[in-house]
Protein backbone atom coordinates (compact mmCIF):
# COMPACT_ATOMS: atom_id res chain seq x y z
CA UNK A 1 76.34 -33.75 -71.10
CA UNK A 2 73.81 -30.77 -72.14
CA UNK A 3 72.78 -33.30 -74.68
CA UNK A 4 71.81 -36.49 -72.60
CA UNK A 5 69.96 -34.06 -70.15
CA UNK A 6 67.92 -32.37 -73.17
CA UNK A 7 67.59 -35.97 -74.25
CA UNK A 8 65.98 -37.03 -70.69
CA UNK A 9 64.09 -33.92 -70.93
CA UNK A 10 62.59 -34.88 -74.36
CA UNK A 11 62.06 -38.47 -73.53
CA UNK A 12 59.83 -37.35 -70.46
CA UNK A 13 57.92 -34.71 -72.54
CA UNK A 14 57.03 -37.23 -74.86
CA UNK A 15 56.31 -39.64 -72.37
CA UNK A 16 53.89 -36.97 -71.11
CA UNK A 17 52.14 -36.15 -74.46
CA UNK A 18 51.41 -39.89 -74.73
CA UNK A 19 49.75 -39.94 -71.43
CA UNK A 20 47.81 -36.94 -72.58
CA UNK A 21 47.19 -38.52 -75.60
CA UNK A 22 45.44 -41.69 -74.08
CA UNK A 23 43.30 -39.23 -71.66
CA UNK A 24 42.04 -37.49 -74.79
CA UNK A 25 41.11 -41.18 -76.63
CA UNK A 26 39.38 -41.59 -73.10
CA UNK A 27 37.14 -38.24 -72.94
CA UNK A 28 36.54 -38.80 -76.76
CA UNK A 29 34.95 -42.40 -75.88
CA UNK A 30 33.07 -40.90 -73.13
CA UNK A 31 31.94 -37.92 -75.24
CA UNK A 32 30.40 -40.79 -77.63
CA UNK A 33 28.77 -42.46 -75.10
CA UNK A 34 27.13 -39.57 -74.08
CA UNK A 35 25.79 -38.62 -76.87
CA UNK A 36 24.16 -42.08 -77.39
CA UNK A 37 22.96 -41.89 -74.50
CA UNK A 38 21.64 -38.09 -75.06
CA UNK A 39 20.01 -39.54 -78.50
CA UNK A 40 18.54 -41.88 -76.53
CA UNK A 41 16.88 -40.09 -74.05
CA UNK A 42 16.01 -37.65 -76.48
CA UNK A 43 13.74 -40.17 -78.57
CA UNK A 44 12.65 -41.25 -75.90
CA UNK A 45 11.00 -37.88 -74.63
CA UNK A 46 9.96 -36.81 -78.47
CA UNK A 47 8.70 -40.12 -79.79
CA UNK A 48 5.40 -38.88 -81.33
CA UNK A 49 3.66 -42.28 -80.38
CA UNK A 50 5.38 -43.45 -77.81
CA UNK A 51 7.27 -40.96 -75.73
CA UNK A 52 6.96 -39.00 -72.65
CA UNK A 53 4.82 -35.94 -74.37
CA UNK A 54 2.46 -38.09 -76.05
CA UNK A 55 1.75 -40.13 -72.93
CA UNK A 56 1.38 -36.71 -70.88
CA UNK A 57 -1.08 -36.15 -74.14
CA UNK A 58 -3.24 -39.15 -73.23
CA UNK A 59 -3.10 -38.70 -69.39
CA UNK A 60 -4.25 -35.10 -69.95
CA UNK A 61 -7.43 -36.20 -72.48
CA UNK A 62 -8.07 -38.74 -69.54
CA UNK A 63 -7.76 -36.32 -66.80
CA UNK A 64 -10.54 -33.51 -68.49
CA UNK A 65 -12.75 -36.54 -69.98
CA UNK A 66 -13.05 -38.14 -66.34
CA UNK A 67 -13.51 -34.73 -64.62
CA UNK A 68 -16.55 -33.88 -66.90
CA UNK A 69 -18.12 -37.10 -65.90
CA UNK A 70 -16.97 -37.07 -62.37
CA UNK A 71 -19.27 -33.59 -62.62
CA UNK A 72 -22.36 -35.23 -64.69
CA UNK A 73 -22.00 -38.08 -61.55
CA UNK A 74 -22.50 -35.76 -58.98
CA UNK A 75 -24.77 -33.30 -60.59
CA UNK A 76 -27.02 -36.62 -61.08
CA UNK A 77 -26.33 -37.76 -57.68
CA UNK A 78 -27.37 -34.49 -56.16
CA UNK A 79 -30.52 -34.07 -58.41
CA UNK A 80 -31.94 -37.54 -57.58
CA UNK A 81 -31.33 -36.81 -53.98
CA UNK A 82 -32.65 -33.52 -53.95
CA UNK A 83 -35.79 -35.13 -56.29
CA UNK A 84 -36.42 -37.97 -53.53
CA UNK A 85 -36.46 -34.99 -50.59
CA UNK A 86 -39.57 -32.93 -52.41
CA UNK A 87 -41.35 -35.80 -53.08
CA UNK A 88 -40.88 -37.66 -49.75
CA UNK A 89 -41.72 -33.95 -48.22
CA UNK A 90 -44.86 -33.52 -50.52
């Protein structure tokens, strides 16, 4: 009788490993997916042409370009008008 229970016993451990078994195969797939995913992202961000830094690049050469003439535009403006006060004045 020992026998039949240890077999029992040894049928449901294995029964168990197999279970764990198939939960591993399942983390490893999701682990690979992941790092796809991870890859993807990641060339996305570091592209040199295309990604996120080199468009943060080109909106920051944008950004200091227009703010210099946004200044010229306004120093102009404030010139012309301050030009048209003397001589309407004088």
């Amino acid at each position: 009788m020992a026998t039949a229970t240890g077999a029992v016993a040894f049928a449901e451990m294995n029964g168990k490993f197999d279970q764990i078994m198939q939960k591993l195969e399942v983390v490893n797939e999701k682990q690979d997916e992941m790092a796809e995913d991870i890859a993807k992202i990641k060339e996305a961000v570091y592209h040199p042409d295309e990604g996120l830094y080199a468009r943060l690049r080109e909106l920051e050469g944008w950004k200091d370009t227009s703010s210099k003439l946004i200044w010229i535009i306004i120093t102009a403006v404030v010139g012309l008008t301050v030009a048209t006060a003397y001589k309407t004045l004088l």
